[in-house]
C-alpha atoms as a PDB file:
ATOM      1  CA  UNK A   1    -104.678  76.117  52.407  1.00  0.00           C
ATOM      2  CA  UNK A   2    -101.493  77.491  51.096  1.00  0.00           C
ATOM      3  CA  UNK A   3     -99.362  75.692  54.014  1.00  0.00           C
ATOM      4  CA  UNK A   4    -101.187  72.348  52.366  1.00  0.00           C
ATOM      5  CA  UNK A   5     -99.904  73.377  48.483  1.00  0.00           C
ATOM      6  CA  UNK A   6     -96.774  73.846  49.957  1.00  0.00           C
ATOM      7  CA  UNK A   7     -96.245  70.456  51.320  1.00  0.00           C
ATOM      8  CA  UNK A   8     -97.915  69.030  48.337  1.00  0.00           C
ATOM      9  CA  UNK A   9     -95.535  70.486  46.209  1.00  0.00           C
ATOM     10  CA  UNK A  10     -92.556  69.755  48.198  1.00  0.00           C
ATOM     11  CA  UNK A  11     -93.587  66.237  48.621  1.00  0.00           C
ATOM     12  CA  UNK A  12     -94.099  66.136  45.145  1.00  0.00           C
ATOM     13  CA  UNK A  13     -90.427  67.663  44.365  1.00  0.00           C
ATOM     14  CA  UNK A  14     -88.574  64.912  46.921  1.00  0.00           C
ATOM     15  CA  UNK A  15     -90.147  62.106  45.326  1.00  0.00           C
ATOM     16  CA  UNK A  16     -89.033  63.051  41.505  1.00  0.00           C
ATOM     17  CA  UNK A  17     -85.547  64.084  42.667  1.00  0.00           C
ATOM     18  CA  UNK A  18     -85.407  61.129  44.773  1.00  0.00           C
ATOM     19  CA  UNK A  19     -86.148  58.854  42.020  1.00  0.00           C
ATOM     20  CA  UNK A  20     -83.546  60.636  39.748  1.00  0.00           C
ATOM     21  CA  UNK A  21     -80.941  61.115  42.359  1.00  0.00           C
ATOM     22  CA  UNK A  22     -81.163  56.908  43.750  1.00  0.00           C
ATOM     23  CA  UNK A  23     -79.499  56.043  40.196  1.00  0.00           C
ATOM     24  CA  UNK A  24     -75.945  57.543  41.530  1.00  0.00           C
ATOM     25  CA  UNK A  25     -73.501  55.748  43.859  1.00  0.00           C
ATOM     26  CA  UNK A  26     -70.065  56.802  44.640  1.00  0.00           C
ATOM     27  CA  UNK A  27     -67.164  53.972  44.614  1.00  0.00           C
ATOM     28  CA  UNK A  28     -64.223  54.869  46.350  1.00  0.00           C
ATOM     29  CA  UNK A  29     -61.552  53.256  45.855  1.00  0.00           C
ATOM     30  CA  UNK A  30     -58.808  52.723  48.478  1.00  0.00           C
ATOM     31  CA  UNK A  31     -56.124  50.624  49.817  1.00  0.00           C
ATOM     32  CA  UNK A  32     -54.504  49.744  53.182  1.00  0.00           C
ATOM     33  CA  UNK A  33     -51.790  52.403  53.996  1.00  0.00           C
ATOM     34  CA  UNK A  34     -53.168  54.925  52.145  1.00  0.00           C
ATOM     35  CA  UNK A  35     -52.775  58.244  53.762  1.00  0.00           C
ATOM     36  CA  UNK A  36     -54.923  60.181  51.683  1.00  0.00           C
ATOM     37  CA  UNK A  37     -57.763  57.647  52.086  1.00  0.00           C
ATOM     38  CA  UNK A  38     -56.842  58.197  55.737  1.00  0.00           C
ATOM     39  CA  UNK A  39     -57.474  61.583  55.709  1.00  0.00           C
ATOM     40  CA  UNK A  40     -60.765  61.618  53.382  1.00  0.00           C
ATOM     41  CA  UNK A  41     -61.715  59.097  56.439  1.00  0.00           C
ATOM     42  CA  UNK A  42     -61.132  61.999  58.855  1.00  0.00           C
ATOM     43  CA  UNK A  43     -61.937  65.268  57.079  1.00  0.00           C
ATOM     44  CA  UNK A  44     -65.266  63.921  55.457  1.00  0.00           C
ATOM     45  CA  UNK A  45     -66.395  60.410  56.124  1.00  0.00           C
ATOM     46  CA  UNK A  46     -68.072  61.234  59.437  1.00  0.00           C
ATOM     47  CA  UNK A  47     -69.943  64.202  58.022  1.00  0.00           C
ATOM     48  CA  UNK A  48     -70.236  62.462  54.005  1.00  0.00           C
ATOM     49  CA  UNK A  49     -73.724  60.771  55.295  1.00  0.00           C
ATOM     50  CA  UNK A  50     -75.290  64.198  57.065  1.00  0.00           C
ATOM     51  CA  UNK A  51     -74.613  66.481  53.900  1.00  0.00           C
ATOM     52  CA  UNK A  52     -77.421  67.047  51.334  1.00  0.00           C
ATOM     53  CA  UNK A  53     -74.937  65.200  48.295  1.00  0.00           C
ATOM     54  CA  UNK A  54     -74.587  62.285  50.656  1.00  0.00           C
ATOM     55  CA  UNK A  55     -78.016  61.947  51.528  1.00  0.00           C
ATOM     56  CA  UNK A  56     -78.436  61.840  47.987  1.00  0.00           C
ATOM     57  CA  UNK A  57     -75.512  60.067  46.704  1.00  0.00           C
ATOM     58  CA  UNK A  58     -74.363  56.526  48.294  1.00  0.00           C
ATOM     59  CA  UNK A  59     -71.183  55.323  48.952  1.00  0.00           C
ATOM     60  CA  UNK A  60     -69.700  52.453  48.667  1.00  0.00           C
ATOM     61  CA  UNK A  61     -66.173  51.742  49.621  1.00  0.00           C
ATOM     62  CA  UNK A  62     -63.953  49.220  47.522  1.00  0.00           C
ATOM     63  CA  UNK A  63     -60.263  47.533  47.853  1.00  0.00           C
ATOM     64  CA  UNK A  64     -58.335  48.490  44.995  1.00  0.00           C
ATOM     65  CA  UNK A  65     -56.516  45.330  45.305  1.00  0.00           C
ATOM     66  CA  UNK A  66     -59.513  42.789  45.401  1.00  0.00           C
ATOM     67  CA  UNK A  67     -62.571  44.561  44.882  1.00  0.00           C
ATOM     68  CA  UNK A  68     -61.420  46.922  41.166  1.00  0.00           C
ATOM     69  CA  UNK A  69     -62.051  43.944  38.749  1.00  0.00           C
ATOM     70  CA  UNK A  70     -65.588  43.340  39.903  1.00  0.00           C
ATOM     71  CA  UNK A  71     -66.953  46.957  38.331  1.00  0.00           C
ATOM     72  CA  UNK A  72     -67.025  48.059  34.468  1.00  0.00           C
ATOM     73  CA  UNK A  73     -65.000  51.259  34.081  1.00  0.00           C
ATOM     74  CA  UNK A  74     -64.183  53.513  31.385  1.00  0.00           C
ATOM     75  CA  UNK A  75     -60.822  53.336  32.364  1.00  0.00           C
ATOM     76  CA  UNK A  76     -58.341  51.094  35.173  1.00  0.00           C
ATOM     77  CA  UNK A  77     -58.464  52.926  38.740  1.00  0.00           C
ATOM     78  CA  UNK A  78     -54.629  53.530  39.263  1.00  0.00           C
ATOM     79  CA  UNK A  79     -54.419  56.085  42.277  1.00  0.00           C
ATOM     80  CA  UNK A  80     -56.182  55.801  46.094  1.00  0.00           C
ATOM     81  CA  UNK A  81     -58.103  57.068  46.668  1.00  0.00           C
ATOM     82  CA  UNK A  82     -60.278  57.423  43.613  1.00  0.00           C
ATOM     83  CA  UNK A  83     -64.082  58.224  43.673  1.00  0.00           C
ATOM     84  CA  UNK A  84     -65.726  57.133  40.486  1.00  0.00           C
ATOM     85  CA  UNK A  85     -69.514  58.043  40.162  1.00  0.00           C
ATOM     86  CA  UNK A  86     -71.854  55.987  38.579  1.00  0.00           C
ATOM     87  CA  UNK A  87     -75.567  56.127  37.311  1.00  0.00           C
ATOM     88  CA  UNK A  88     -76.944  52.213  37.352  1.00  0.00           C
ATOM     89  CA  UNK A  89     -73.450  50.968  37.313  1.00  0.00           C
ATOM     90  CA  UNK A  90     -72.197  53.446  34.311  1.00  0.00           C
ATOM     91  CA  UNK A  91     -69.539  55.626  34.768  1.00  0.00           C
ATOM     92  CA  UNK A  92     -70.171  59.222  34.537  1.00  0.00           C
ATOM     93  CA  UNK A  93     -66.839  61.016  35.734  1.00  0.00           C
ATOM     94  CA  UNK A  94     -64.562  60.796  38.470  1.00  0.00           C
ATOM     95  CA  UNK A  95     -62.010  62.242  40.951  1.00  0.00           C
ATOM     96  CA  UNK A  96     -58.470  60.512  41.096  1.00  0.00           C
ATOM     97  CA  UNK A  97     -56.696  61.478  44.641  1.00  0.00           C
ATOM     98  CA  UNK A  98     -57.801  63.413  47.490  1.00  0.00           C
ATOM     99  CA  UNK A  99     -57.339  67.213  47.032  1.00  0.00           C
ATOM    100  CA  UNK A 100     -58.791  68.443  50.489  1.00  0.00           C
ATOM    101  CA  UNK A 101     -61.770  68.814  52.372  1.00  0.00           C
ATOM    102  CA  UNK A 102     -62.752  72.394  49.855  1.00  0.00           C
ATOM    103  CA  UNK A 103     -61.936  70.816  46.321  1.00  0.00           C
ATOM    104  CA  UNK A 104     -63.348  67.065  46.739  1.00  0.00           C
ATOM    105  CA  UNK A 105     -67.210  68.814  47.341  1.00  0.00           C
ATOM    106  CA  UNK A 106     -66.588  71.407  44.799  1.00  0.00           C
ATOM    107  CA  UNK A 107     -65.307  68.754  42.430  1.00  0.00           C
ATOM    108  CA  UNK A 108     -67.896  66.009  43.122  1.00  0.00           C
ATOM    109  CA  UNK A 109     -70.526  68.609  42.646  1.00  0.00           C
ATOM    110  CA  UNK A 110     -69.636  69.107  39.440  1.00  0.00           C
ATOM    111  CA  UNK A 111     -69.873  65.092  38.898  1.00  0.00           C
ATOM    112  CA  UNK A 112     -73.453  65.111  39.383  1.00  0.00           C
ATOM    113  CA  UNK A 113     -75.689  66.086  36.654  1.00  0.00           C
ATOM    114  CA  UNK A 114     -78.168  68.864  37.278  1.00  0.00           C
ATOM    115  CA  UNK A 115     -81.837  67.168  36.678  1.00  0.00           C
ATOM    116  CA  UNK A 116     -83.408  67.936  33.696  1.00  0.00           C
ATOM    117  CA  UNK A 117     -85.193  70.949  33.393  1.00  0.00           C
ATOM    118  CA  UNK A 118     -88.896  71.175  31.611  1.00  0.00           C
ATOM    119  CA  UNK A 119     -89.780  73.955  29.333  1.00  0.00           C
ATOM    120  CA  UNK A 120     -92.538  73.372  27.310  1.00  0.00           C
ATOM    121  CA  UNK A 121     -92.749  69.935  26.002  1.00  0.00           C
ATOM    122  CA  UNK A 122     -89.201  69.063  25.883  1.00  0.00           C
ATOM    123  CA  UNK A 123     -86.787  68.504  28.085  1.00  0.00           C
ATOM    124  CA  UNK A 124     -83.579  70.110  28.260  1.00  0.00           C
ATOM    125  CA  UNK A 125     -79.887  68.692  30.300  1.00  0.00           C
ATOM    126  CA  UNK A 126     -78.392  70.983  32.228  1.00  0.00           C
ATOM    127  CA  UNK A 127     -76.563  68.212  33.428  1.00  0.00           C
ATOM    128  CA  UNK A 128     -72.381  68.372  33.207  1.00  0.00           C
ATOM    129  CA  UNK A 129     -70.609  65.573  32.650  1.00  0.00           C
ATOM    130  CA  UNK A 130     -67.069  64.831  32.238  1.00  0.00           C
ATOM    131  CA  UNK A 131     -64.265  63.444  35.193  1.00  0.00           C
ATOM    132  CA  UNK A 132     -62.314  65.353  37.445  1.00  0.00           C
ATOM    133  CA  UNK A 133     -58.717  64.723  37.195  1.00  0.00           C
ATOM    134  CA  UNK A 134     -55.425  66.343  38.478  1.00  0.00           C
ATOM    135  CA  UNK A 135     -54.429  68.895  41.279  1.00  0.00           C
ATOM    136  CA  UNK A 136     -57.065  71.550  42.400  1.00  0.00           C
END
């Protein structure tokens, strides 16, 4: 019985943080020649998929030279590679330039908002907000 209210529950918690987590997509932004884009393509791209923020987070990869005009961001991409995270096509922060394997998880953890927590009757954001700019 308790192994069953266990899987209940846990079905239960995928399916809520599933629907919350779909919203977000992650646009990188890159062009040809760009060695940092190079080396995000070696340090993380073949493990970005198998991690539990890529599972939840999609990527999508766009040309900075072609692609840029076809998305509505707070502000022009000017640096590859840039990751700019969105929730239904609104930009919620991003990370200009590749700081290393360490500091672009740490950093794009901090991109995605924390799901709301319930106490009581209302509901409270723990989410934080904001872009990641600059050197680690």
């Amino acid at each position: 019985m308790h192994y069953l209210k266990t899987c209940i529950v846990l079905m239960a918690a995928s399916i809520l943080l599933a629907s919350h987590a779909n919203a977000f997509e992650l646009v990188m932004f890159r062009r040809a020649g760009c060695p940092w884009c190079a080396a995000w393509d070696r340090e993380i791209g073949p493990i970005y998929g198998k991690t539990e923020l890529g599972r939840r987070i999609a990527i999508r990869f766009m040309d900075l030279d072609h692609d840029a005009s076809k998305l509505k961001l707070e502000s022009p991409v000017r640096f590859t590679p840039t990751f700019v995270l969105l929730d239904e096509d609104r930009e919620i922060g991003r990370i200009e330039g590749y700081p290393g394997e360490d500091f672009f998880w740490s950093r794009l953890e901090r991109l995605v908002p924390s799901p709301p927590e319930k106490t009581g009757n209302d509901t409270v954001d723990r989410g934080r907000q904001g872009s990641s700019q600059g050197s680690p």
